[in-house]
PDB file of N, CA and C in Angstrom:
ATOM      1  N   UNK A   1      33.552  50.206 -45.160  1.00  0.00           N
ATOM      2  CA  UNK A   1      32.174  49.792 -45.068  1.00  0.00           C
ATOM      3  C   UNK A   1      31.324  51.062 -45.260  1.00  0.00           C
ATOM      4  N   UNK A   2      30.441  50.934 -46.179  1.00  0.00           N
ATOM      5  CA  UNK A   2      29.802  52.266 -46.485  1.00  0.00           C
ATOM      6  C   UNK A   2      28.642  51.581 -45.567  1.00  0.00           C
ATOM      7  N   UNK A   3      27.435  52.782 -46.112  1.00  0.00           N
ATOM      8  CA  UNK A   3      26.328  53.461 -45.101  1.00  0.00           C
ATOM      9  C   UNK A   3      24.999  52.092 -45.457  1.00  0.00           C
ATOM     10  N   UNK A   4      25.007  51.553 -46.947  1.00  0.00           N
ATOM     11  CA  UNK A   4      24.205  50.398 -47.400  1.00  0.00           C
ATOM     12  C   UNK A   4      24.561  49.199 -47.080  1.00  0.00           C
ATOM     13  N   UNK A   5      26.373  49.155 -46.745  1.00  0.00           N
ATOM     14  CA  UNK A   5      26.459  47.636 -45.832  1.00  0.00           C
ATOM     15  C   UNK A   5      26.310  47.071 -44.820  1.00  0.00           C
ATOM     16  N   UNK A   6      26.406  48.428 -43.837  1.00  0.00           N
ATOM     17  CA  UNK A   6      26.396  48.835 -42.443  1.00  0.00           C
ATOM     18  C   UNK A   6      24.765  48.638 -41.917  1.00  0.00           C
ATOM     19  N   UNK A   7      23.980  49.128 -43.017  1.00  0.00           N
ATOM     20  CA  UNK A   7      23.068  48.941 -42.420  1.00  0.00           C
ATOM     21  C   UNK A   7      22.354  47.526 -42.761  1.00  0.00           C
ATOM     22  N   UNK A   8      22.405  46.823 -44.362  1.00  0.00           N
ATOM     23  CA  UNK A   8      22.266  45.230 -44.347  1.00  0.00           C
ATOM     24  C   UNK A   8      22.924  44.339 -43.078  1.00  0.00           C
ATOM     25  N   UNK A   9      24.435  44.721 -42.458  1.00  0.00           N
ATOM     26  CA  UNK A   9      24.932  43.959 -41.658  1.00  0.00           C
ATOM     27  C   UNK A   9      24.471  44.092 -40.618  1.00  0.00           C
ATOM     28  N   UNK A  10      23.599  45.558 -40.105  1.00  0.00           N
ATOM     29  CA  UNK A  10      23.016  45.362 -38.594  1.00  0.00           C
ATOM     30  C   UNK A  10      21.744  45.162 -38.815  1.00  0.00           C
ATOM     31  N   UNK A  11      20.986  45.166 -39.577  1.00  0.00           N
ATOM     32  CA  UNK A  11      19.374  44.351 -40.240  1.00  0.00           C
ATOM     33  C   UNK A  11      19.982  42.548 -39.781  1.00  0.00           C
ATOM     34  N   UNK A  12      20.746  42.197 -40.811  1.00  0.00           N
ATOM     35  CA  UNK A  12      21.129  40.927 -40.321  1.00  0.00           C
ATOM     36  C   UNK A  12      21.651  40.014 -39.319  1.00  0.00           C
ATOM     37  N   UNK A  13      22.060  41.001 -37.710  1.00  0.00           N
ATOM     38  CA  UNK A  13      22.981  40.939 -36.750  1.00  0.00           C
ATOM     39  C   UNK A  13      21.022  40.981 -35.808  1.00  0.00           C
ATOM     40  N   UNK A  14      20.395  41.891 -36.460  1.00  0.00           N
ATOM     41  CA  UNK A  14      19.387  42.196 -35.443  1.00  0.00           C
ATOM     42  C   UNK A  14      18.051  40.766 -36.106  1.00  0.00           C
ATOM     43  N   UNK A  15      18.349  40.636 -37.094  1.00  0.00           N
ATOM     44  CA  UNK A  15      17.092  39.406 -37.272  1.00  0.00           C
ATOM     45  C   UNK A  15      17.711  37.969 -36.748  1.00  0.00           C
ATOM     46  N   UNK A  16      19.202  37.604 -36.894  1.00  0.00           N
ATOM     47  CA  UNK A  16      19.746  36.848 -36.353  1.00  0.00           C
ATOM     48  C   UNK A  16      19.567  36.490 -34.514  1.00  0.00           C
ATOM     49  N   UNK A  17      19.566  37.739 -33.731  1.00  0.00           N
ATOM     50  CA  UNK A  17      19.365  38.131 -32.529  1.00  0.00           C
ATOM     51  C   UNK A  17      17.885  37.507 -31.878  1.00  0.00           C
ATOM     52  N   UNK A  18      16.983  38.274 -32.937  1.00  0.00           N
ATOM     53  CA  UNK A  18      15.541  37.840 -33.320  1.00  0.00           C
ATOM     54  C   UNK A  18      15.209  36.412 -33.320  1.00  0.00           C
ATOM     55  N   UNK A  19      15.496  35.913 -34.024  1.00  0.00           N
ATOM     56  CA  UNK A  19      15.712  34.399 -34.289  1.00  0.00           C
ATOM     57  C   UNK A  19      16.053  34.170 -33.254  1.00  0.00           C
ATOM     58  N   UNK A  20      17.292  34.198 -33.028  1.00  0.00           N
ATOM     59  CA  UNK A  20      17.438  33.249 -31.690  1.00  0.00           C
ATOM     60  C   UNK A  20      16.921  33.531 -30.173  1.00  0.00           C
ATOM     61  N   UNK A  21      16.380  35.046 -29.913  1.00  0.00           N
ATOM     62  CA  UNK A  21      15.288  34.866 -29.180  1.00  0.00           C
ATOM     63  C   UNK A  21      14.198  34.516 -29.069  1.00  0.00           C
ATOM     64  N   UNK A  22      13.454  33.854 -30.323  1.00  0.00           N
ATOM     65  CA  UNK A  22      12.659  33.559 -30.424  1.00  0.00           C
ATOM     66  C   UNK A  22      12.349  31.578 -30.547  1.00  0.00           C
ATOM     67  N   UNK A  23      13.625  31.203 -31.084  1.00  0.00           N
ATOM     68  CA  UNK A  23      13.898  29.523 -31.059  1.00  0.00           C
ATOM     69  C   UNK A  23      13.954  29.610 -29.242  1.00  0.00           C
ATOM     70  N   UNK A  24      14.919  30.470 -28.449  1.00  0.00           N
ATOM     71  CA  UNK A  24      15.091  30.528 -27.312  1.00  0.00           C
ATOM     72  C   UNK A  24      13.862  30.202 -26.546  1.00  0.00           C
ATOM     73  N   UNK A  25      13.053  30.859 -26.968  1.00  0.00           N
ATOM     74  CA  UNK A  25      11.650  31.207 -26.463  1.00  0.00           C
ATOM     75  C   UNK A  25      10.555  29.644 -26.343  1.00  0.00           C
ATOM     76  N   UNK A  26      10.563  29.478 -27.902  1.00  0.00           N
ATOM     77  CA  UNK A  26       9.833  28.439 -28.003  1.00  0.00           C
ATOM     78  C   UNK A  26      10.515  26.943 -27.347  1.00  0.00           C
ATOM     79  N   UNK A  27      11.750  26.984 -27.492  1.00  0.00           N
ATOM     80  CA  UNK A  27      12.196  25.979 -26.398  1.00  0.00           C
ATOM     81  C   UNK A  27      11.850  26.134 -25.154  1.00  0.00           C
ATOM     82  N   UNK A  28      11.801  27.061 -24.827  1.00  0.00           N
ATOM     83  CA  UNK A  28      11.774  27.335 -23.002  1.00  0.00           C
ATOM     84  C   UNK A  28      10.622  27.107 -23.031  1.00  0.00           C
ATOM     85  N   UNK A  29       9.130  27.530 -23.946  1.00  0.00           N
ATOM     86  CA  UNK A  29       7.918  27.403 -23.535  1.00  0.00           C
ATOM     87  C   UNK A  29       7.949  25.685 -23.898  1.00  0.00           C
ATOM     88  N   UNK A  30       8.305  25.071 -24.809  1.00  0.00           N
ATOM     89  CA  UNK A  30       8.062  24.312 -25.080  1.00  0.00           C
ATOM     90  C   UNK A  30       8.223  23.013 -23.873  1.00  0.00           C
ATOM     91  N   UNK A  31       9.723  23.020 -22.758  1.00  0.00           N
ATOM     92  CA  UNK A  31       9.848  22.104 -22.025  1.00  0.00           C
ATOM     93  C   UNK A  31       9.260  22.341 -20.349  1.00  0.00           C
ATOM     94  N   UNK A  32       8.900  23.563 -20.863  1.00  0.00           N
ATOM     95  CA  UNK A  32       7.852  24.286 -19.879  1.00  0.00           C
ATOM     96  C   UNK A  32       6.326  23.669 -19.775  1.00  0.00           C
ATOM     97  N   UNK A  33       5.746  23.427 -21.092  1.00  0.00           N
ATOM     98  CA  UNK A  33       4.693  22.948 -21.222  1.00  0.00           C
ATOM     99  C   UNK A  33       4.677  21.592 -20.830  1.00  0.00           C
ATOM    100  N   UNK A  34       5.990  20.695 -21.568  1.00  0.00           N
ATOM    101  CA  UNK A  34       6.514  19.395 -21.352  1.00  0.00           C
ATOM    102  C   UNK A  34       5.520  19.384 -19.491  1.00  0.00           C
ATOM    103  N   UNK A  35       7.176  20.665 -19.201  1.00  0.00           N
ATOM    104  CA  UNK A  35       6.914  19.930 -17.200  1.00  0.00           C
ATOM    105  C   UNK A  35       6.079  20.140 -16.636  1.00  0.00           C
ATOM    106  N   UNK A  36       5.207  21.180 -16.989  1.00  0.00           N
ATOM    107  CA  UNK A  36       3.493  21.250 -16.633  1.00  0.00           C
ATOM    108  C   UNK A  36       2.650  20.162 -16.676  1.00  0.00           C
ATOM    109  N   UNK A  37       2.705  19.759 -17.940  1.00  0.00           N
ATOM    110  CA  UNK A  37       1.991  18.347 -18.352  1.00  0.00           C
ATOM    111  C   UNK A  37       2.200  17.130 -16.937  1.00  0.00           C
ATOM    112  N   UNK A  38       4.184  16.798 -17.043  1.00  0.00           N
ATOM    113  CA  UNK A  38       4.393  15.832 -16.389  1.00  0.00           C
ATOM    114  C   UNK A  38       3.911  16.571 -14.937  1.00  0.00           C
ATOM    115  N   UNK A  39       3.791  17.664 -14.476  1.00  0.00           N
ATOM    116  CA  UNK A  39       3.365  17.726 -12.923  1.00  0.00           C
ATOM    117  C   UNK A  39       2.055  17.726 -13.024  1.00  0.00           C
ATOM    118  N   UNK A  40       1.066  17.628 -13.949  1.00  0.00           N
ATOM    119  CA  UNK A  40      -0.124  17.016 -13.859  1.00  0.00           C
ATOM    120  C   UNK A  40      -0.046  15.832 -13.697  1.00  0.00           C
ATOM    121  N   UNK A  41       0.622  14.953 -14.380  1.00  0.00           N
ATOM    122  CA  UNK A  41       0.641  13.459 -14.401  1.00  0.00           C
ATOM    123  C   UNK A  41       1.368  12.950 -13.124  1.00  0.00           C
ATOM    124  N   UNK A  42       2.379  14.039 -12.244  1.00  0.00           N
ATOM    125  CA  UNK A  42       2.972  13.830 -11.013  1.00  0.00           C
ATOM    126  C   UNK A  42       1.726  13.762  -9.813  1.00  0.00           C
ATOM    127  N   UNK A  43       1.079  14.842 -10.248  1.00  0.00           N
ATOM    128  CA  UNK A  43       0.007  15.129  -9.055  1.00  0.00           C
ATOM    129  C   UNK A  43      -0.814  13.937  -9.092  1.00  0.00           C
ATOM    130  N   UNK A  44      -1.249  13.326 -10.466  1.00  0.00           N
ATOM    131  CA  UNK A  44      -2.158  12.499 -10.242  1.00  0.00           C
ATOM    132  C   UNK A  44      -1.671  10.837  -9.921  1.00  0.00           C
ATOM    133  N   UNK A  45      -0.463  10.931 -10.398  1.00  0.00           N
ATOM    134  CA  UNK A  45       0.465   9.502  -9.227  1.00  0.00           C
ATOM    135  C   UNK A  45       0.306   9.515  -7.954  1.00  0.00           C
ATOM    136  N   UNK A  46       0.728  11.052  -7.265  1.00  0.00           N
ATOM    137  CA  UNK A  46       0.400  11.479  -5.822  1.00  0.00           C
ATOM    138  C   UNK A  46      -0.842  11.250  -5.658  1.00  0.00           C
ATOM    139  N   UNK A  47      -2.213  11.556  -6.026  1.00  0.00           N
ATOM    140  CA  UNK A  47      -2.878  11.430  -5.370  1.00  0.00           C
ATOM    141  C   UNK A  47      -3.354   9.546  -5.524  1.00  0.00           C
ATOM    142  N   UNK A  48      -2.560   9.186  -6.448  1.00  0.00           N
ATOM    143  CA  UNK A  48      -3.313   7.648  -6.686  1.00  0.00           C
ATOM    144  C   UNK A  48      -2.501   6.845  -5.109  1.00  0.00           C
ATOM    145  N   UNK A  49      -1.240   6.969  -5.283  1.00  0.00           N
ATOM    146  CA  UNK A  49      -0.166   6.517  -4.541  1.00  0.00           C
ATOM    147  C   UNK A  49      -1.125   6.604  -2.586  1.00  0.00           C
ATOM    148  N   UNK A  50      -1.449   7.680  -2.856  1.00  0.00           N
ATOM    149  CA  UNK A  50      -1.715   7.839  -1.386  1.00  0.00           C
ATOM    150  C   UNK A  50      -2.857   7.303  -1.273  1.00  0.00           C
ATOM    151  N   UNK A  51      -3.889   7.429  -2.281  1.00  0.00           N
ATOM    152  CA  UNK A  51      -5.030   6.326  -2.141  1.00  0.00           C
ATOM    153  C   UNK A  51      -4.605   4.688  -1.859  1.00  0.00           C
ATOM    154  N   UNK A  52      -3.306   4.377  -2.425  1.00  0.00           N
ATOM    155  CA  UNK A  52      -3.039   2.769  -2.588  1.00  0.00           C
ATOM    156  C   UNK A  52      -2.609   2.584  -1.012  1.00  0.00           C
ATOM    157  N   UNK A  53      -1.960   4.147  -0.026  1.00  0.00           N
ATOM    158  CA  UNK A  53      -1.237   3.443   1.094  1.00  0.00           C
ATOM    159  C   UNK A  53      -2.356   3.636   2.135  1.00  0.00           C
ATOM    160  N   UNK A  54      -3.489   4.156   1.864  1.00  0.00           N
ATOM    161  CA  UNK A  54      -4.794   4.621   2.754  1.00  0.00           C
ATOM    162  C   UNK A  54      -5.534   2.803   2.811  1.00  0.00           C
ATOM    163  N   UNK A  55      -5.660   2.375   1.489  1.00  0.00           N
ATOM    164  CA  UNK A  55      -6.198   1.153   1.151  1.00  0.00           C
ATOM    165  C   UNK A  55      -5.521   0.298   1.918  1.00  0.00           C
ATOM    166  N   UNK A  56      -4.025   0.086   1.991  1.00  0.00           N
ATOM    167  CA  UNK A  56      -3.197  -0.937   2.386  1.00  0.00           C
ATOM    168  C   UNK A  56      -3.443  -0.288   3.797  1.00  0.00           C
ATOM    169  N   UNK A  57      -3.753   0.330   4.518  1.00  0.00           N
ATOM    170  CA  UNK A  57      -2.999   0.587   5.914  1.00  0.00           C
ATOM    171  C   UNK A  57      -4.692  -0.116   6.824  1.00  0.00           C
ATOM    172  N   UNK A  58      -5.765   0.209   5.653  1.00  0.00           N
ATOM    173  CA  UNK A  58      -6.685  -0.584   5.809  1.00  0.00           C
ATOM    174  C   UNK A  58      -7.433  -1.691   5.939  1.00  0.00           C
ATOM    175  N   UNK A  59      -6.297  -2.378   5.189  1.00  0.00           N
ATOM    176  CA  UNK A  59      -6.186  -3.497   4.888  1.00  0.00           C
ATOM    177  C   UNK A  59      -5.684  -4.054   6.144  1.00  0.00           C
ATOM    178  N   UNK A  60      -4.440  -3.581   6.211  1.00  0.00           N
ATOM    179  CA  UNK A  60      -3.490  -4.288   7.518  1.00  0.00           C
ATOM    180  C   UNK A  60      -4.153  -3.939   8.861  1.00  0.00           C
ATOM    181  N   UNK A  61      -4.860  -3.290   9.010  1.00  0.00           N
ATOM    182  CA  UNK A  61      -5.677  -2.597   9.971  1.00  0.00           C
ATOM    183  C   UNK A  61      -6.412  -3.711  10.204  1.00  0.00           C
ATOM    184  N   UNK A  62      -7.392  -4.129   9.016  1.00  0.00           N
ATOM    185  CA  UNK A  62      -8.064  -5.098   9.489  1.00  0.00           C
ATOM    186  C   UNK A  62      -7.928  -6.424   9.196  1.00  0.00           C
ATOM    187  N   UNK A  63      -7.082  -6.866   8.856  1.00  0.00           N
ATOM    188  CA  UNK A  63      -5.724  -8.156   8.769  1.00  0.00           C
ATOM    189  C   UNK A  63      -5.902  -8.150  10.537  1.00  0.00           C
ATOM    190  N   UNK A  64      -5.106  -7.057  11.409  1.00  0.00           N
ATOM    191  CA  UNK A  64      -4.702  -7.403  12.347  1.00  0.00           C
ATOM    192  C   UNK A  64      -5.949  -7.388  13.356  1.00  0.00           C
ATOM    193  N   UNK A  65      -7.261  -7.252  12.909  1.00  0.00           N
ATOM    194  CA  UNK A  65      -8.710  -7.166  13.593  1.00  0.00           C
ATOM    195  C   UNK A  65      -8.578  -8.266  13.947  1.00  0.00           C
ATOM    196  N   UNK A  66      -8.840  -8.945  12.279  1.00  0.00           N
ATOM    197  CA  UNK A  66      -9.192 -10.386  12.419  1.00  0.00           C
ATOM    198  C   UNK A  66      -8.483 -11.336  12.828  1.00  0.00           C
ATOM    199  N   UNK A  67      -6.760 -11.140  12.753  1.00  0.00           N
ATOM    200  CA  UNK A  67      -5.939 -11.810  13.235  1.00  0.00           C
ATOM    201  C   UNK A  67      -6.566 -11.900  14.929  1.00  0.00           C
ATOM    202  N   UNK A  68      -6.252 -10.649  15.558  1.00  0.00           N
ATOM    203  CA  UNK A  68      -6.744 -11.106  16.739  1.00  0.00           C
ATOM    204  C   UNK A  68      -8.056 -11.728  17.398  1.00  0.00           C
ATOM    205  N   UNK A  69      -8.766 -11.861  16.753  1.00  0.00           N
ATOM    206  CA  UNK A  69      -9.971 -12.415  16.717  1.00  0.00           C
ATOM    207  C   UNK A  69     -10.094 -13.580  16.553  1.00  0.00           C
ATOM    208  N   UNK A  70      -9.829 -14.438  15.239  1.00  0.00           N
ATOM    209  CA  UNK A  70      -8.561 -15.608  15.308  1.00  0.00           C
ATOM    210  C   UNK A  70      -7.952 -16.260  16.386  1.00  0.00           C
ATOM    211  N   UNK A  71      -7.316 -15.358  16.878  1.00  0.00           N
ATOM    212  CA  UNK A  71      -6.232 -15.668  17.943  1.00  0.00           C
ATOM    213  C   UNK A  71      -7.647 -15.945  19.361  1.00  0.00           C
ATOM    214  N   UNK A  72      -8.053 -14.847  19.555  1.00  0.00           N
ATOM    215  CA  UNK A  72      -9.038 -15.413  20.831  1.00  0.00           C
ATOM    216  C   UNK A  72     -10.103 -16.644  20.476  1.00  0.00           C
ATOM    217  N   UNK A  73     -10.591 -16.349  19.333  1.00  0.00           N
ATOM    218  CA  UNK A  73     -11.198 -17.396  19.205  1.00  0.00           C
ATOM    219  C   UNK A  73     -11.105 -19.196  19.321  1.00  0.00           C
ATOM    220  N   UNK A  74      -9.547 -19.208  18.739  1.00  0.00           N
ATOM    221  CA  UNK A  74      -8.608 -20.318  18.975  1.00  0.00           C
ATOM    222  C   UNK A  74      -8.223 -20.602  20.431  1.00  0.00           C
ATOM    223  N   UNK A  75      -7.766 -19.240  20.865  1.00  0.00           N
ATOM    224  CA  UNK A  75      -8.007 -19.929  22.592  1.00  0.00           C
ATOM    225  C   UNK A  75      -9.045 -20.030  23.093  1.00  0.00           C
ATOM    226  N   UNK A  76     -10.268 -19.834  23.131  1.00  0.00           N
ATOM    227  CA  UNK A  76     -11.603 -20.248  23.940  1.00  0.00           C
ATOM    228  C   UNK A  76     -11.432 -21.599  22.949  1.00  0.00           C
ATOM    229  N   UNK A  77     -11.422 -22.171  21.988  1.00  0.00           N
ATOM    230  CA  UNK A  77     -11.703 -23.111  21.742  1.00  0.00           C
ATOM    231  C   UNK A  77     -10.726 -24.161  22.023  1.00  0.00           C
ATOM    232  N   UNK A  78      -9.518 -23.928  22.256  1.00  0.00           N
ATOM    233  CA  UNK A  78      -8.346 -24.314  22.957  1.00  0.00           C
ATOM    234  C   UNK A  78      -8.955 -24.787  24.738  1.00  0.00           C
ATOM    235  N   UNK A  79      -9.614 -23.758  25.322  1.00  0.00           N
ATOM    236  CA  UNK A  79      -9.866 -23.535  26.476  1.00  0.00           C
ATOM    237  C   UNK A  79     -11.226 -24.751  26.606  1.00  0.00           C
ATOM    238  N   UNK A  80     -12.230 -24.635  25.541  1.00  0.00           N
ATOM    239  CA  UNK A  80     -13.204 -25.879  25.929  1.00  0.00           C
ATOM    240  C   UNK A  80     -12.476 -26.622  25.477  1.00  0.00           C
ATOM    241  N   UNK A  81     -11.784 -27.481  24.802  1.00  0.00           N
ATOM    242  CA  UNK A  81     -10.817 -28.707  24.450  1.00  0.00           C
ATOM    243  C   UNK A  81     -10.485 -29.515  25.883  1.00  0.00           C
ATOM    244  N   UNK A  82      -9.474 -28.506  26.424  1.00  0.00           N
ATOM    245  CA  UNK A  82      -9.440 -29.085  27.471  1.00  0.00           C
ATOM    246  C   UNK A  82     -10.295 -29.028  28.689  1.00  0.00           C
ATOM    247  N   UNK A  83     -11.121 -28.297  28.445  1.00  0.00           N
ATOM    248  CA  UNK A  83     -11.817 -28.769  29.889  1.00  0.00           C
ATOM    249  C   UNK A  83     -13.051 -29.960  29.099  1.00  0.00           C
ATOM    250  N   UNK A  84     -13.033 -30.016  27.976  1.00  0.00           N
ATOM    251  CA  UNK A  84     -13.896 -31.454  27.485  1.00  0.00           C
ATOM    252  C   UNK A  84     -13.116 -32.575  28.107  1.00  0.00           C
ATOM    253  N   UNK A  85     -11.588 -32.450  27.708  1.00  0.00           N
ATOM    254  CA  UNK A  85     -10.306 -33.693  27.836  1.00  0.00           C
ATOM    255  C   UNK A  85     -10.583 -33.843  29.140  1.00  0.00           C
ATOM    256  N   UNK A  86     -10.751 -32.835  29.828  1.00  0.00           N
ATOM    257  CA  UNK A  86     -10.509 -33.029  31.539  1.00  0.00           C
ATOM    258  C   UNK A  86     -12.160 -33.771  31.973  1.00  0.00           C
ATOM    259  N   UNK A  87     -13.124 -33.235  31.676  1.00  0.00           N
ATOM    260  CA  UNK A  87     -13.855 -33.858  31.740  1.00  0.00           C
ATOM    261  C   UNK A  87     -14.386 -35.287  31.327  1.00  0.00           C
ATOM    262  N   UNK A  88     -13.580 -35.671  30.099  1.00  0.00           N
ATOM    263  CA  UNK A  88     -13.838 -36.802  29.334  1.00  0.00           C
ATOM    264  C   UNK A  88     -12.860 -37.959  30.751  1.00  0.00           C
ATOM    265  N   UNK A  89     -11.548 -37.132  30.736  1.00  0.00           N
ATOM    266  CA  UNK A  89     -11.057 -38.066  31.416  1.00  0.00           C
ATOM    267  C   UNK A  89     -11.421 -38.311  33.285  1.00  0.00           C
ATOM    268  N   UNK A  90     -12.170 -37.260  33.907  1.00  0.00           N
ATOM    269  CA  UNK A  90     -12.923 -37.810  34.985  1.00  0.00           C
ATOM    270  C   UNK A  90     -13.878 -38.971  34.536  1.00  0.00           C
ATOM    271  N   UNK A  91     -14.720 -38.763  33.304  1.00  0.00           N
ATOM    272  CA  UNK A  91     -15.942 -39.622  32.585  1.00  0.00           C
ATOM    273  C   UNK A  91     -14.992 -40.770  33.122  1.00  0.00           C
ATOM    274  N   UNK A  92     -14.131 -41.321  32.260  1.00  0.00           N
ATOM    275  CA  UNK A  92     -13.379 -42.289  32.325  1.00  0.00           C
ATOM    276  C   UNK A  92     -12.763 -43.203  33.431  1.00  0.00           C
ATOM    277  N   UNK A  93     -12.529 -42.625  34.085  1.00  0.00           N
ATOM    278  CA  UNK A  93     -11.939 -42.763  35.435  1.00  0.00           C
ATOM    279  C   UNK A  93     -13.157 -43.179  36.766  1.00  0.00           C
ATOM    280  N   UNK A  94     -14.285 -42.484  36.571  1.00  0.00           N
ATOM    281  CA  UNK A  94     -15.005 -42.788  36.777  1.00  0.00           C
ATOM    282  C   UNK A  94     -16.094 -44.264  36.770  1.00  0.00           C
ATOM    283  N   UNK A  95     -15.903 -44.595  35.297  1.00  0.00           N
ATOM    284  CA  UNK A  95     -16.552 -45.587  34.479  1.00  0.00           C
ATOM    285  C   UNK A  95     -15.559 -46.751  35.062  1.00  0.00           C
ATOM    286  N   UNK A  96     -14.105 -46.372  35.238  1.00  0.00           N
ATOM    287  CA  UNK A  96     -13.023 -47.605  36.067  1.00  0.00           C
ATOM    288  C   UNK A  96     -13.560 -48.221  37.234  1.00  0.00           C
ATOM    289  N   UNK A  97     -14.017 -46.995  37.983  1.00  0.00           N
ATOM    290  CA  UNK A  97     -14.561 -47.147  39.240  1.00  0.00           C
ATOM    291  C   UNK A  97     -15.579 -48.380  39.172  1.00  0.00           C
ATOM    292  N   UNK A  98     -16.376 -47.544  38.441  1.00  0.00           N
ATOM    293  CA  UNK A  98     -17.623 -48.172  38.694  1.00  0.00           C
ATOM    294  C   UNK A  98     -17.387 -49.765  38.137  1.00  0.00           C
ATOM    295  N   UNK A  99     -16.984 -49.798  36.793  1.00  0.00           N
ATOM    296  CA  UNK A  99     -16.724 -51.388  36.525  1.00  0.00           C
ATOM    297  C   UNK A  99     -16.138 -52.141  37.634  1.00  0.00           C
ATOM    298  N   UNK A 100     -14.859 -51.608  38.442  1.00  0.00           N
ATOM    299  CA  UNK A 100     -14.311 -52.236  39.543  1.00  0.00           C
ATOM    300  C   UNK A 100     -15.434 -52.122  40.648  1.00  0.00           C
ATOM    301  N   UNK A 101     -16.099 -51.550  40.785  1.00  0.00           N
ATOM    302  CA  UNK A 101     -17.140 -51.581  42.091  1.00  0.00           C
ATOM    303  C   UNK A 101     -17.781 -52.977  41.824  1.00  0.00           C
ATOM    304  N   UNK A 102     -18.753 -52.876  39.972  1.00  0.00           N
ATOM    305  CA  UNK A 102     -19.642 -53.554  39.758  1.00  0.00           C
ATOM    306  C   UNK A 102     -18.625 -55.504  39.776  1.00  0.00           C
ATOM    307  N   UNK A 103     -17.587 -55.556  39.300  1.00  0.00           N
ATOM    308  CA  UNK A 103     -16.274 -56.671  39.278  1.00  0.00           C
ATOM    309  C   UNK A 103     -16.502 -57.344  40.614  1.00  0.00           C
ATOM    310  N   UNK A 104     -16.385 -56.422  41.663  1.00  0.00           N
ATOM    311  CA  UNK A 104     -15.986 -56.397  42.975  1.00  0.00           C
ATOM    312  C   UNK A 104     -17.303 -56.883  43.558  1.00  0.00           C
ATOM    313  N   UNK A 105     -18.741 -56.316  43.431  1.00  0.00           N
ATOM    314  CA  UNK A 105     -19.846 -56.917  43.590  1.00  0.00           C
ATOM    315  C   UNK A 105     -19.929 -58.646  43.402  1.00  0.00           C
ATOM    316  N   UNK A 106     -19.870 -58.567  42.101  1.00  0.00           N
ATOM    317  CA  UNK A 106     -20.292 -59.975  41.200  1.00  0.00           C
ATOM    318  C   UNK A 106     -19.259 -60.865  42.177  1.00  0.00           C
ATOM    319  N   UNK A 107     -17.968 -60.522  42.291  1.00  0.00           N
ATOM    320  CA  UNK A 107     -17.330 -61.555  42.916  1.00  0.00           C
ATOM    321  C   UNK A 107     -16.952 -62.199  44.425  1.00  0.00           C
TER     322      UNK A 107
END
């Protein structure tokens, strides 16, 4: 190997080298940029995601307001029911009376 091959073969050993640090390069920046991108698009799932469980916890929050509210409301109205029933049925019982008083008169 003389002194003109020696040096074409390490010109060509060193642009080869070149090259592939440089494809090296642009790949690495390239899936680099990729995962930058997607952790923008990560961050902004995160911040949507946590808006959706702030909404829902709000939701159920006041689901369970009104549920209980609901719930008392149904018993006071539960609660006059029967004291109407109870009252309706003294009314009644009463009105026995009296027809048997007024029965009992006439006869």
């Amino acid at each position: 190997m003389n002194r003109t091959e020696f040096i074409v073969a390490t010109a060509i050993i060193l642009f080869v080298a070149f090259a592939l640090g440089w494809f090296a390069y642009w790949l690495l920046h390239r899936f680099t940029r990729i995962a930058g991108a997607e952790m923008g698009e990560v961050d902004r799932l995160a911040q949507a995601l946590h808006e959706a469980e702030e909404t829902r916890d709000q939701a159920i929050q006041y689901l369970e307001q009104r549920e209980a509210e609901l719930a008392n409301q149904l018993a006071q109205t539960e609660a006059e029911l029967r004291a109407a029933m109870g009252g309706l049925r003294d009314a009644r019982h009463e009105a026995e009376e009296l027809r048997a008083y007024i029965e009992r008169l006439k006869a």
